[in-house]
PDB file of N, CA and C in Angstrom:
ATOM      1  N   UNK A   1     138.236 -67.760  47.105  1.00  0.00           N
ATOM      2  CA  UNK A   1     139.564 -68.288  46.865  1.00  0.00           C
ATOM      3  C   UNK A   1     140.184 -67.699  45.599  1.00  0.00           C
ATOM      4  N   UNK A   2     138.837 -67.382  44.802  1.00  0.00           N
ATOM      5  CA  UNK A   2     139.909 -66.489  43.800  1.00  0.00           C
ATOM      6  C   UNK A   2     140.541 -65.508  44.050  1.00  0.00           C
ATOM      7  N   UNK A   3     140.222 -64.622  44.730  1.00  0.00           N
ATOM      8  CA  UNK A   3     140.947 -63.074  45.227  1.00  0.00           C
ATOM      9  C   UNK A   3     142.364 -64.213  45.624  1.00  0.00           C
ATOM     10  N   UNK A   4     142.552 -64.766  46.469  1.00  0.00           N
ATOM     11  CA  UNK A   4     144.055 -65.080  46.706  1.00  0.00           C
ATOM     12  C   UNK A   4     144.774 -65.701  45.344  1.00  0.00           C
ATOM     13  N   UNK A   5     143.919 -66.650  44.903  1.00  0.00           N
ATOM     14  CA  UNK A   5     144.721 -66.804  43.336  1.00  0.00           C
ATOM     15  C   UNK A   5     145.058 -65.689  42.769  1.00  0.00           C
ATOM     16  N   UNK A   6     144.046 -64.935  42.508  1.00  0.00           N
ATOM     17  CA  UNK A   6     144.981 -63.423  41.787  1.00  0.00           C
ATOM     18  C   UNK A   6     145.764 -62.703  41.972  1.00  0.00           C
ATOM     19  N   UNK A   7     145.963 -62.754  43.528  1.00  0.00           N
ATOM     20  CA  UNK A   7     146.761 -62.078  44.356  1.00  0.00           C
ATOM     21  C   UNK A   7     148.131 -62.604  43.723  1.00  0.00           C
ATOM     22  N   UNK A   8     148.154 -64.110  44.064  1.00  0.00           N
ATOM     23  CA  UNK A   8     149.379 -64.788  43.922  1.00  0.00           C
ATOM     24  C   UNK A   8     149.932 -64.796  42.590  1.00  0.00           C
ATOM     25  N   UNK A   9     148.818 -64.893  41.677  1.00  0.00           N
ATOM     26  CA  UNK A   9     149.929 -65.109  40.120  1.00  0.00           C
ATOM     27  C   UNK A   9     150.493 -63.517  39.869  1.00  0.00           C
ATOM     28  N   UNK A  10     149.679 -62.375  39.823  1.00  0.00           N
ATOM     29  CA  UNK A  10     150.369 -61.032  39.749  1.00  0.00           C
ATOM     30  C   UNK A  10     151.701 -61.273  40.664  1.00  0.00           C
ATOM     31  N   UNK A  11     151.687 -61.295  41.588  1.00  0.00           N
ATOM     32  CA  UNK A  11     152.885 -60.978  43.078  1.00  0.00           C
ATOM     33  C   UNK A  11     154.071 -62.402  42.504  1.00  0.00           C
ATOM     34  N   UNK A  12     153.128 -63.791  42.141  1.00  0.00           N
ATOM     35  CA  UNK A  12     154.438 -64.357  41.127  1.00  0.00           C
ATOM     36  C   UNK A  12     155.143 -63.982  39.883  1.00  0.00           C
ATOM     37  N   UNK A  13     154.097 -63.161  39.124  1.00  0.00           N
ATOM     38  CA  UNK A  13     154.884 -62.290  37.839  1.00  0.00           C
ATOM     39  C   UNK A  13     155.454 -61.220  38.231  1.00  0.00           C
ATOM     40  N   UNK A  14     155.177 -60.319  39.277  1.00  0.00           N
ATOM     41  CA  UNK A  14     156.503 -59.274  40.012  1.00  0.00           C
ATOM     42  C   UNK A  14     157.609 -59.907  40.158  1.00  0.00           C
ATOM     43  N   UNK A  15     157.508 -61.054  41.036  1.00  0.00           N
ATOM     44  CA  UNK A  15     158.922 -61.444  42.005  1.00  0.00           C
ATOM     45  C   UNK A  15     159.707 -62.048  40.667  1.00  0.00           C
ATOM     46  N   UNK A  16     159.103 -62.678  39.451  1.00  0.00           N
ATOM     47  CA  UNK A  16     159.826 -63.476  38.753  1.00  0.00           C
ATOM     48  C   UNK A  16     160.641 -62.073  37.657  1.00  0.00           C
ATOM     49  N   UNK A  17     159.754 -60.513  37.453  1.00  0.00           N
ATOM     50  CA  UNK A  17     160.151 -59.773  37.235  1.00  0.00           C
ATOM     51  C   UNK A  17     161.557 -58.837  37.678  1.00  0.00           C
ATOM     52  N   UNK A  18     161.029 -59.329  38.790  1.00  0.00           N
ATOM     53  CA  UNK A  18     161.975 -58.596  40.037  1.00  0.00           C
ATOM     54  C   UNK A  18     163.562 -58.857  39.910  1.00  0.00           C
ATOM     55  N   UNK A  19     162.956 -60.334  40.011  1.00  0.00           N
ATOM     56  CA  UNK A  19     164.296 -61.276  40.155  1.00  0.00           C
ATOM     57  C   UNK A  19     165.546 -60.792  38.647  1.00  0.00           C
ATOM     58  N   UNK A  20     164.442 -61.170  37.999  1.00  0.00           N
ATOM     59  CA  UNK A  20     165.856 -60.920  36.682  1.00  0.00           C
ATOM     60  C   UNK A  20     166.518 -59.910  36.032  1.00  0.00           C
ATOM     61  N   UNK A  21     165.587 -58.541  36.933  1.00  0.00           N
ATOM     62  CA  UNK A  21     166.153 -57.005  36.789  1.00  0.00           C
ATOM     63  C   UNK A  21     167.196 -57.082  37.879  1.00  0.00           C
ATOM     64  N   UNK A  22     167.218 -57.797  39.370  1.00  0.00           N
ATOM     65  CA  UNK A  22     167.939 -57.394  39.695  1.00  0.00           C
ATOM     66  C   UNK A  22     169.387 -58.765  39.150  1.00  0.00           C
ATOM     67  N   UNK A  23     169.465 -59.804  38.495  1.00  0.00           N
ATOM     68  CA  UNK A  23     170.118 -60.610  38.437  1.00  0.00           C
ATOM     69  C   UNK A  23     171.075 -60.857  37.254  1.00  0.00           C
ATOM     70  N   UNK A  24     170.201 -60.049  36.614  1.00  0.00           N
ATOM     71  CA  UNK A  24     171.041 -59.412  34.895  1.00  0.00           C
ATOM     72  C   UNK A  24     171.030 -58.092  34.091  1.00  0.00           C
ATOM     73  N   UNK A  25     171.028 -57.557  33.442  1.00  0.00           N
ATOM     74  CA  UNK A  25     171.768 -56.674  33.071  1.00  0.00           C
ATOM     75  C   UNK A  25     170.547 -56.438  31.636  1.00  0.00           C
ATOM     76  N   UNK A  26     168.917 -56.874  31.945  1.00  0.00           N
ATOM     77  CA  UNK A  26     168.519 -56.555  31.300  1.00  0.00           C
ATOM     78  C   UNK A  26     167.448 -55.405  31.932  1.00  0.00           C
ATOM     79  N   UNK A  27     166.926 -54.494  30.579  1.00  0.00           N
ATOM     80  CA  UNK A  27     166.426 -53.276  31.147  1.00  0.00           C
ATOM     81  C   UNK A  27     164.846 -53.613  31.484  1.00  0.00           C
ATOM     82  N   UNK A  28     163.856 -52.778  31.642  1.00  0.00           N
ATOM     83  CA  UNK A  28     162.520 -53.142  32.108  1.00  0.00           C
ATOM     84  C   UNK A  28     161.681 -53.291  30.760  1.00  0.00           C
ATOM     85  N   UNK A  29     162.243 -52.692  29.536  1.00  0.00           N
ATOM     86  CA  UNK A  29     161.717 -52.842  28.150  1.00  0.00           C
ATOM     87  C   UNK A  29     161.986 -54.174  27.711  1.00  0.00           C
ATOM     88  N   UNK A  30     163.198 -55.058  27.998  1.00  0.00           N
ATOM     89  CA  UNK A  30     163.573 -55.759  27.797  1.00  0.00           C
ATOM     90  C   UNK A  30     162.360 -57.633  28.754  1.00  0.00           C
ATOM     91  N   UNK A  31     162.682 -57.168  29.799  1.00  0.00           N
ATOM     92  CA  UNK A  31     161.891 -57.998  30.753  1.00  0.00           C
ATOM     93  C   UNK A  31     159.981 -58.046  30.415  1.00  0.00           C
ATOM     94  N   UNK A  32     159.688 -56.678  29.532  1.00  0.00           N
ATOM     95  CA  UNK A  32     158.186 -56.422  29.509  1.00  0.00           C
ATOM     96  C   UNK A  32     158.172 -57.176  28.032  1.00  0.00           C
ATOM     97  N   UNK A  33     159.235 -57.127  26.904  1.00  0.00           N
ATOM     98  CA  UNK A  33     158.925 -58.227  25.838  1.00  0.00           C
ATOM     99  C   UNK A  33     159.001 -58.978  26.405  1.00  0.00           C
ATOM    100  N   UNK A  34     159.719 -59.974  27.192  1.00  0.00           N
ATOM    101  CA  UNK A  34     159.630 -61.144  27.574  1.00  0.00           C
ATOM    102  C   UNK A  34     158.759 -61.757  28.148  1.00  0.00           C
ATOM    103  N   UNK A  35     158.017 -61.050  28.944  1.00  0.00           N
ATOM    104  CA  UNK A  35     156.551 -61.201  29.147  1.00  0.00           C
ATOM    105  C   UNK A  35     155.578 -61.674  28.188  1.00  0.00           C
ATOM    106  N   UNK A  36     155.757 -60.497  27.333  1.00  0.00           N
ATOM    107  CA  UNK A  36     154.680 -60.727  26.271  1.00  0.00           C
ATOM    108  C   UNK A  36     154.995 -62.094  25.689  1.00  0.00           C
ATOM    109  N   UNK A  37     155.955 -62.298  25.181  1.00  0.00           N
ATOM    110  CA  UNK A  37     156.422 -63.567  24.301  1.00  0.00           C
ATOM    111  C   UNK A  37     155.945 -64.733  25.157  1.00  0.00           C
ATOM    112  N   UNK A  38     156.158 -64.627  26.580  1.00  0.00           N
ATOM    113  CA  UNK A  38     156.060 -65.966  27.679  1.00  0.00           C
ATOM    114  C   UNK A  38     154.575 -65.709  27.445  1.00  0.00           C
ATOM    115  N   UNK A  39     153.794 -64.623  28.005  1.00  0.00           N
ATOM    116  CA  UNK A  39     152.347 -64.660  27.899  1.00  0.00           C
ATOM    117  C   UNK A  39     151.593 -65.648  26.469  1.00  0.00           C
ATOM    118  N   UNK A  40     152.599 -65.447  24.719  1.00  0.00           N
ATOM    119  CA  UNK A  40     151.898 -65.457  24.014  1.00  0.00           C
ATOM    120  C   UNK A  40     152.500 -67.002  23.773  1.00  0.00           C
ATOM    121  N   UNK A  41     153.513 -67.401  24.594  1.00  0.00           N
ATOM    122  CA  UNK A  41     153.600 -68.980  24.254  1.00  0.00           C
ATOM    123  C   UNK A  41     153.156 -69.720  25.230  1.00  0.00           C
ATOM    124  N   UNK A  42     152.766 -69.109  26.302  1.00  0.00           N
ATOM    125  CA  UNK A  42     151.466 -70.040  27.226  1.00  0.00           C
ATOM    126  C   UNK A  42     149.968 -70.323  26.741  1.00  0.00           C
ATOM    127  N   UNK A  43     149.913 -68.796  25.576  1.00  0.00           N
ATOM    128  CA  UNK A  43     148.389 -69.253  25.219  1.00  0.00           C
ATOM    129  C   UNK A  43     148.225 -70.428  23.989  1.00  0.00           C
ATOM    130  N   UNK A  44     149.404 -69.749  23.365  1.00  0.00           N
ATOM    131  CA  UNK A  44     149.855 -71.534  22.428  1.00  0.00           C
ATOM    132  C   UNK A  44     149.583 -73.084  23.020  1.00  0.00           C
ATOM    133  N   UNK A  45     150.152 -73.066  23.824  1.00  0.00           N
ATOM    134  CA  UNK A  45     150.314 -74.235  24.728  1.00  0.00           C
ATOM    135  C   UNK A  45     148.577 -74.537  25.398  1.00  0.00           C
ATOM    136  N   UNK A  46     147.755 -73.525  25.377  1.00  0.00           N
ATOM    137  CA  UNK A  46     146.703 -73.512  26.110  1.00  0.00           C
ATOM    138  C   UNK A  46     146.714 -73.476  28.062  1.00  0.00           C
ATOM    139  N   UNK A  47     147.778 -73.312  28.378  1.00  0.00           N
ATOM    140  CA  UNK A  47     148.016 -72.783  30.005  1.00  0.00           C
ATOM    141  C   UNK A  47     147.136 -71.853  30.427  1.00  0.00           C
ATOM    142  N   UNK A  48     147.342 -70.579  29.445  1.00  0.00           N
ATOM    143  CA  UNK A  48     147.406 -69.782  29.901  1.00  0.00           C
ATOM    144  C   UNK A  48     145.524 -69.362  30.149  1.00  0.00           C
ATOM    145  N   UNK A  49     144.888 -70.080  29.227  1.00  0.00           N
ATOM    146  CA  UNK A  49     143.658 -69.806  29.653  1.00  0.00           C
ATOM    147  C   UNK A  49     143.166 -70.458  30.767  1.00  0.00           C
ATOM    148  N   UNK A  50     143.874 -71.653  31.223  1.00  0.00           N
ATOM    149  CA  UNK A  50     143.635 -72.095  32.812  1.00  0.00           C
ATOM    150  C   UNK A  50     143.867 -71.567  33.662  1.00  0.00           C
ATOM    151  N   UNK A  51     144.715 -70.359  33.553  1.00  0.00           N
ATOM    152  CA  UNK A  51     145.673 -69.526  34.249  1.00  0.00           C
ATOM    153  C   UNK A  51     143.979 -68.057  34.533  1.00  0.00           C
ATOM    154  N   UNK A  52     143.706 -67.553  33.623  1.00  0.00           N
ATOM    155  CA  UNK A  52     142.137 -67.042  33.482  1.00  0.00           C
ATOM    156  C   UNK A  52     141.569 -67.753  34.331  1.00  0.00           C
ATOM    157  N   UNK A  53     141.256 -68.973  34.250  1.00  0.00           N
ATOM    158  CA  UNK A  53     139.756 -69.864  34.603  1.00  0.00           C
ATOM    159  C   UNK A  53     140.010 -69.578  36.209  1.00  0.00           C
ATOM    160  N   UNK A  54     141.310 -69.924  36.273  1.00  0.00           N
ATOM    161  CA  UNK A  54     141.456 -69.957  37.819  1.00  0.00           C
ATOM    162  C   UNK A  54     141.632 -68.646  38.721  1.00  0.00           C
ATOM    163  N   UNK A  55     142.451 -68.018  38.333  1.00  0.00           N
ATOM    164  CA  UNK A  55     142.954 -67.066  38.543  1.00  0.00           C
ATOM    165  C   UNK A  55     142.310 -65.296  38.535  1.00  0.00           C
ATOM    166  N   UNK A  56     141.273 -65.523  37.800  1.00  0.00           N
ATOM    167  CA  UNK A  56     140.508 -64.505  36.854  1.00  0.00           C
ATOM    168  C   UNK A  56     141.427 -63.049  36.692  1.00  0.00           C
ATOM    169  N   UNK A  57     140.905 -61.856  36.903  1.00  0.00           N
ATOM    170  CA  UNK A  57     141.465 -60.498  37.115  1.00  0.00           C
ATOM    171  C   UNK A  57     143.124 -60.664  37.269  1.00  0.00           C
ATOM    172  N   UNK A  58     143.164 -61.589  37.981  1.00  0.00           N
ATOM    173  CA  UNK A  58     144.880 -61.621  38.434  1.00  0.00           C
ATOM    174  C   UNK A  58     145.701 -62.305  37.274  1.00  0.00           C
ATOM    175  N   UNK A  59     145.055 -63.252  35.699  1.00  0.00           N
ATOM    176  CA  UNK A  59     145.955 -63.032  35.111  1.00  0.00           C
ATOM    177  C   UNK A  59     145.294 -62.390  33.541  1.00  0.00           C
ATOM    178  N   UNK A  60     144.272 -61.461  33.783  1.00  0.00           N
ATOM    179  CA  UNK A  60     144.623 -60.535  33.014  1.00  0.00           C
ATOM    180  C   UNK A  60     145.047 -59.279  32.848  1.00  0.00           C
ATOM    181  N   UNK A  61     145.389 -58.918  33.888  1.00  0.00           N
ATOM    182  CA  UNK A  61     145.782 -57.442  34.460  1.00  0.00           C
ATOM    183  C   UNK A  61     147.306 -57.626  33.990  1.00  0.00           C
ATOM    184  N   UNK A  62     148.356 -58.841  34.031  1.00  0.00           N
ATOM    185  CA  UNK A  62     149.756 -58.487  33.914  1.00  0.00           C
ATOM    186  C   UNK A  62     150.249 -58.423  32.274  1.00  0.00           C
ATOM    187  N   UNK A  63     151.100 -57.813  32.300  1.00  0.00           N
ATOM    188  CA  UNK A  63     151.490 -57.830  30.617  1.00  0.00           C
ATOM    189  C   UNK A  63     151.683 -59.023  29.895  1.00  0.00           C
ATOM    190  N   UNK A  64     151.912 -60.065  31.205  1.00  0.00           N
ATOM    191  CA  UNK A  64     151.727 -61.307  30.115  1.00  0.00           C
ATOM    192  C   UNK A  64     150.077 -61.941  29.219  1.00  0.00           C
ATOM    193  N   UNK A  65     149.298 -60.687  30.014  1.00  0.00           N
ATOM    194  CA  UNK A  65     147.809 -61.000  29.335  1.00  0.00           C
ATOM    195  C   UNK A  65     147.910 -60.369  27.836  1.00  0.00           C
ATOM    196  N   UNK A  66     149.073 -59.678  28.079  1.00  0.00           N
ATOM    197  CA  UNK A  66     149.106 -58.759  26.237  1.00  0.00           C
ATOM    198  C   UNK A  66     149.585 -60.099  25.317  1.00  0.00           C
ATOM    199  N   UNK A  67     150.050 -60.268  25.276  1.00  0.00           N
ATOM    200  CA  UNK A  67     150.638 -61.442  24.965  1.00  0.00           C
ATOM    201  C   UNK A  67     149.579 -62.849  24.240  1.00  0.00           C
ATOM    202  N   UNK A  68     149.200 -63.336  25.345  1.00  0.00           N
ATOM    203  CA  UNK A  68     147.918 -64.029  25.567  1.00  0.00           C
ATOM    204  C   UNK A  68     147.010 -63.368  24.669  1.00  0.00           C
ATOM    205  N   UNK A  69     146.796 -61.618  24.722  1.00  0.00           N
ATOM    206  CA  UNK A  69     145.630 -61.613  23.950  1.00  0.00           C
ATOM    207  C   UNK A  69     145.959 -61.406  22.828  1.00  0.00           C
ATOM    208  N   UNK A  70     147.259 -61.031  22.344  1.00  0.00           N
ATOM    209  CA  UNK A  70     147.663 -61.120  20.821  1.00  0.00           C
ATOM    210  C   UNK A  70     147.286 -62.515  19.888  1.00  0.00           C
ATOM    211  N   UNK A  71     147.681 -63.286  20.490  1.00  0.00           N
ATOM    212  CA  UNK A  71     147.823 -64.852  19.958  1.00  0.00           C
ATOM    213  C   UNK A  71     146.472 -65.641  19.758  1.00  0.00           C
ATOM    214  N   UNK A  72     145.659 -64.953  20.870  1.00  0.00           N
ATOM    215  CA  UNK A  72     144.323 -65.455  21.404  1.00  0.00           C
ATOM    216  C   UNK A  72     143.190 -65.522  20.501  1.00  0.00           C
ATOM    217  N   UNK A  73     143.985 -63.533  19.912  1.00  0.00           N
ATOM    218  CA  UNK A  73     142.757 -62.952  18.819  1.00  0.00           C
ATOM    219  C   UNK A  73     143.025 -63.376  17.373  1.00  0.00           C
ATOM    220  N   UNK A  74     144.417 -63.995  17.215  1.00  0.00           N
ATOM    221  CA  UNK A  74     144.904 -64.283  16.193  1.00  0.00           C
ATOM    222  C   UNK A  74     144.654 -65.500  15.755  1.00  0.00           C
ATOM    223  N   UNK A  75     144.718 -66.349  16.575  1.00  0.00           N
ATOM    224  CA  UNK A  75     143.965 -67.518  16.451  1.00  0.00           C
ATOM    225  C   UNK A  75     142.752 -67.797  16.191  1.00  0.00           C
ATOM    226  N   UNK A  76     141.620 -67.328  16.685  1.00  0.00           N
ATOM    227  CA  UNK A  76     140.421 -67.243  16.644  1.00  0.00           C
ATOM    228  C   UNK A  76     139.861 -66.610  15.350  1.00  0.00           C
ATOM    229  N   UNK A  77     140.439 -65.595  15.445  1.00  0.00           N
ATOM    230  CA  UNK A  77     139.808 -65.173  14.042  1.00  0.00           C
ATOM    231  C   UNK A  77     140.315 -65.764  12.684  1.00  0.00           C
ATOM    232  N   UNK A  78     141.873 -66.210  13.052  1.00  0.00           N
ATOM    233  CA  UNK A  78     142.368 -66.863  11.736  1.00  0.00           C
ATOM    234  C   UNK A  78     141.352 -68.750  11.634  1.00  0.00           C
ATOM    235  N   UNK A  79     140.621 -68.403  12.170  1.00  0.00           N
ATOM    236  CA  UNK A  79     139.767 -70.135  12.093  1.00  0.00           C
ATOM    237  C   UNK A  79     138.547 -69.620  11.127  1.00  0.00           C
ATOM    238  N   UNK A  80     138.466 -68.246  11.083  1.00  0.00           N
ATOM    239  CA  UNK A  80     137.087 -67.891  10.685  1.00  0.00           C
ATOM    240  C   UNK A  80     137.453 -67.200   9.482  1.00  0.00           C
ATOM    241  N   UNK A  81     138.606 -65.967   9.308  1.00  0.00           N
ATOM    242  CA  UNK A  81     138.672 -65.780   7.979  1.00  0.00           C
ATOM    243  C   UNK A  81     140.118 -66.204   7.508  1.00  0.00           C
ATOM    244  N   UNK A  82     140.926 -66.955   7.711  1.00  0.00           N
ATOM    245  CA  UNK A  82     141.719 -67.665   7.155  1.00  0.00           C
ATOM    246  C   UNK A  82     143.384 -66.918   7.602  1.00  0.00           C
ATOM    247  N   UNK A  83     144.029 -66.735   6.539  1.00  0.00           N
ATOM    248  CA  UNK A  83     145.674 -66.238   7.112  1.00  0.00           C
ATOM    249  C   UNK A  83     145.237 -64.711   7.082  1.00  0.00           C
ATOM    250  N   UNK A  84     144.553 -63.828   6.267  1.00  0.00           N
ATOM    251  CA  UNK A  84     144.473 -62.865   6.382  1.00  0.00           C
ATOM    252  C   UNK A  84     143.631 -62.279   8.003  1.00  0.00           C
ATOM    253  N   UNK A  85     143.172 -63.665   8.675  1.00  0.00           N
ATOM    254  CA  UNK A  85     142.514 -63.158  10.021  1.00  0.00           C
ATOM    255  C   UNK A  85     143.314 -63.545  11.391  1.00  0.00           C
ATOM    256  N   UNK A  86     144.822 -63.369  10.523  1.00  0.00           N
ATOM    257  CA  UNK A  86     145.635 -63.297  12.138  1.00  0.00           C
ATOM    258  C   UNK A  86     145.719 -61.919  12.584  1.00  0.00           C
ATOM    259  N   UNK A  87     146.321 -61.332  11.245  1.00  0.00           N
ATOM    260  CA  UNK A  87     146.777 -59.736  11.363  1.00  0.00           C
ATOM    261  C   UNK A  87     145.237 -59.114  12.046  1.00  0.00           C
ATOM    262  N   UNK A  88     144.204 -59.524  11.152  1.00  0.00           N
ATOM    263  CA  UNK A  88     142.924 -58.695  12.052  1.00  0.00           C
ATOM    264  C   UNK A  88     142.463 -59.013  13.182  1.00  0.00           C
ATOM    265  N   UNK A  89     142.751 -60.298  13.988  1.00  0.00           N
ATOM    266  CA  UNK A  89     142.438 -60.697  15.037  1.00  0.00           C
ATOM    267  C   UNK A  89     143.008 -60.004  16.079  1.00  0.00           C
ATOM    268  N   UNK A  90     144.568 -60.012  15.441  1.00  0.00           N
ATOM    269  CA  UNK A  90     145.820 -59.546  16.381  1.00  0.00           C
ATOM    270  C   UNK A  90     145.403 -57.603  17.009  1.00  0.00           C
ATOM    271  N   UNK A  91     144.454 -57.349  16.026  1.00  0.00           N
ATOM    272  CA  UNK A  91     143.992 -55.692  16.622  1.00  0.00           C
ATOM    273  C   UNK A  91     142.999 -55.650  17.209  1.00  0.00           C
ATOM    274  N   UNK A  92     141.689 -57.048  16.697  1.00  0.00           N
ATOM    275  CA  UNK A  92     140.067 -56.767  16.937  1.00  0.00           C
ATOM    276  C   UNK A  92     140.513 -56.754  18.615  1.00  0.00           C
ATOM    277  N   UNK A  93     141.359 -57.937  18.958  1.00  0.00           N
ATOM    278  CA  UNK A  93     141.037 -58.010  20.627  1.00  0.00           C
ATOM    279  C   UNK A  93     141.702 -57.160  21.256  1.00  0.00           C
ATOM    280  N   UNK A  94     143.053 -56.038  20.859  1.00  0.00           N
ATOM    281  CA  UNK A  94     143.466 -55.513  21.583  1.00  0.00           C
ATOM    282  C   UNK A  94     143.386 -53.866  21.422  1.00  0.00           C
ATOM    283  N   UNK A  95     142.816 -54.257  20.499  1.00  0.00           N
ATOM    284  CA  UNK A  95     142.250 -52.534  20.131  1.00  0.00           C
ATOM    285  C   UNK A  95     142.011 -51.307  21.274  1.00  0.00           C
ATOM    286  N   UNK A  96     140.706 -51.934  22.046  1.00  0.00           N
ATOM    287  CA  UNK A  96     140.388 -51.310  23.217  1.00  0.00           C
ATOM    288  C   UNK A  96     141.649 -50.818  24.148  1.00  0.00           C
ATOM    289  N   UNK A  97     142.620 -52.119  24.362  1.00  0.00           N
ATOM    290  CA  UNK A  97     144.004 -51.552  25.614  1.00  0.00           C
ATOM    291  C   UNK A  97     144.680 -50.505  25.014  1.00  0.00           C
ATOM    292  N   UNK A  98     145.387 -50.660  23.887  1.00  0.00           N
ATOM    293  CA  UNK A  98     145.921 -50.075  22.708  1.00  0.00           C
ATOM    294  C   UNK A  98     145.575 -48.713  22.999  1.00  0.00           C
ATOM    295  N   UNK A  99     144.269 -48.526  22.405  1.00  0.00           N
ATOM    296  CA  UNK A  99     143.631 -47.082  22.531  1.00  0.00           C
ATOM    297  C   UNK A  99     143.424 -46.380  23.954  1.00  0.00           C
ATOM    298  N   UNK A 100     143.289 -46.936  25.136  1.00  0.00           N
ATOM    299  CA  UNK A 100     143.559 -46.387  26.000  1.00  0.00           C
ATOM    300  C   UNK A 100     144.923 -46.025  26.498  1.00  0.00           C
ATOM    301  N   UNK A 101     145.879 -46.668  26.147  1.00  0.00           N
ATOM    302  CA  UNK A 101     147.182 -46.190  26.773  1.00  0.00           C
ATOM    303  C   UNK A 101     147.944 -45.393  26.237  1.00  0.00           C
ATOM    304  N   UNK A 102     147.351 -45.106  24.695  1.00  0.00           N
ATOM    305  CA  UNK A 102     147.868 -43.956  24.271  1.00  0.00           C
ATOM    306  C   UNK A 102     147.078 -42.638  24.626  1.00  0.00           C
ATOM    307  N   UNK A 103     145.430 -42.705  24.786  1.00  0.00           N
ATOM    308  CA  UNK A 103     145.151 -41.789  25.155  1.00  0.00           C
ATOM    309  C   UNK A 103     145.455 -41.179  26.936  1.00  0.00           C
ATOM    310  N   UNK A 104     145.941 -42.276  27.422  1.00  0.00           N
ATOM    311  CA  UNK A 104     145.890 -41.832  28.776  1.00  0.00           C
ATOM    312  C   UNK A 104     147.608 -41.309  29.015  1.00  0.00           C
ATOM    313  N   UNK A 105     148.425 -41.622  28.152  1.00  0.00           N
ATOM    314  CA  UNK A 105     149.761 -41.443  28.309  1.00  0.00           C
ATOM    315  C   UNK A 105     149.627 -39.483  27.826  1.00  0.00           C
ATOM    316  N   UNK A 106     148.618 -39.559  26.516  1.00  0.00           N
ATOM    317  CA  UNK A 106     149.089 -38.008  26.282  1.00  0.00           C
ATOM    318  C   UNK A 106     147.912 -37.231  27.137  1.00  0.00           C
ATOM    319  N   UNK A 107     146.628 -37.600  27.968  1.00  0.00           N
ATOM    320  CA  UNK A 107     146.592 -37.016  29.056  1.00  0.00           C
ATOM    321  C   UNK A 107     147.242 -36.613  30.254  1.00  0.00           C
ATOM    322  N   UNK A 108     147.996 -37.973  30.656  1.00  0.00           N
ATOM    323  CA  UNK A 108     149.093 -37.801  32.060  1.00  0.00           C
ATOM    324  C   UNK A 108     150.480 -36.433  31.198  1.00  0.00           C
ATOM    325  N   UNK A 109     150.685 -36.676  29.959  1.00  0.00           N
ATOM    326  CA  UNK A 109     152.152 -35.403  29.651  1.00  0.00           C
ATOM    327  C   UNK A 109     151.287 -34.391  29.577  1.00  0.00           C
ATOM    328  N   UNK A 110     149.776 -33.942  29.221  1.00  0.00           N
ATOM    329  CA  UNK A 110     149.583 -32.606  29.523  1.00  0.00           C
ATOM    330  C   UNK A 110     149.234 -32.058  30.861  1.00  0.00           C
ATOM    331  N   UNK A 111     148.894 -33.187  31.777  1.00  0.00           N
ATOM    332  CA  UNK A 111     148.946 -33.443  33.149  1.00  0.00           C
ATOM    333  C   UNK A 111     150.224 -32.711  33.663  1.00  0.00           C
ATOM    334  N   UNK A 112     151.148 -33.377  33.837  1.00  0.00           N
ATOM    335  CA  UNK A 112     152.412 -33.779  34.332  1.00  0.00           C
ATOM    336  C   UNK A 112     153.381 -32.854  33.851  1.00  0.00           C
ATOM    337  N   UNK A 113     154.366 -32.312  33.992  1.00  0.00           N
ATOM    338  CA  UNK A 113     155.149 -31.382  33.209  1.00  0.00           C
ATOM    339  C   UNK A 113     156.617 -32.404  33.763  1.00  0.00           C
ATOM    340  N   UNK A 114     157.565 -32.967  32.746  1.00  0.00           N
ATOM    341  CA  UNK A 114     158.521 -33.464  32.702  1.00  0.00           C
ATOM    342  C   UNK A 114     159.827 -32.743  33.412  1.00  0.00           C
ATOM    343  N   UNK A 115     160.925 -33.260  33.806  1.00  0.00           N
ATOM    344  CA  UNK A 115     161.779 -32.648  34.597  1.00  0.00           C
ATOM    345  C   UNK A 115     162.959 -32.284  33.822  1.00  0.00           C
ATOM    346  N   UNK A 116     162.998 -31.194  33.669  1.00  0.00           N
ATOM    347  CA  UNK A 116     164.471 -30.797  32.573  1.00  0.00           C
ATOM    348  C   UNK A 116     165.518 -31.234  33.157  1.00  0.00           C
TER     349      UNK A 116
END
């Protein structure tokens, strides 16, 4: 039953994506902060890790998991070394994504040759 939970919360964060690119006049940079911010005030609230429990793969794969894991790592570590362990929390957990998407972005442009 989880595979269909995951199915469903991704395919509900498309359609809710979907919806407001095509309904306003904001761009996809615009809609992907908003994500993040919704992601990082569900994990505030504590939702969003029920949203995990249940859901697994399906809600950490969407950008609202960036979000989630900003706040997540910031929290946690700020319990252990104080205000100076938001800023380090905020990298320890996302370090790993971080570093892959820059390395895989300047693999795909030496990949890929851009369209004049």
């Amino acid at each position: 039953m989880i595979y269909v939970y995951s199915f469903l919360f991704c395919g509900i964060v498309c359609l809710i994506a979907q919806i407001i690119l095509d309904n306003t006049k904001l761009t996809p940079g615009h809609v992907t902060s908003l994500f993040v911010v919704i992601g990082a005030a569900l994990d505030l609230s504590g939702i969003y890790d029920k949203f995990v429990l249940y859901c697994g793969a399906g809600a950490i794969i969407p950008i609202t998991s960036f979000g989630h894991q900003l706040v997540h790592g910031a929290m946690d570590t700020a319990s252990e070394l104080g205000f100076l362990g938001l800023a380090y929390g905020i990298f320890n957990l996302t370090s790993a994504g971080i570093s892959i998407a820059v390395v895989m972005a300047f693999i795909l442009a030496l990949v890929f040759k851009p369209k004049h």
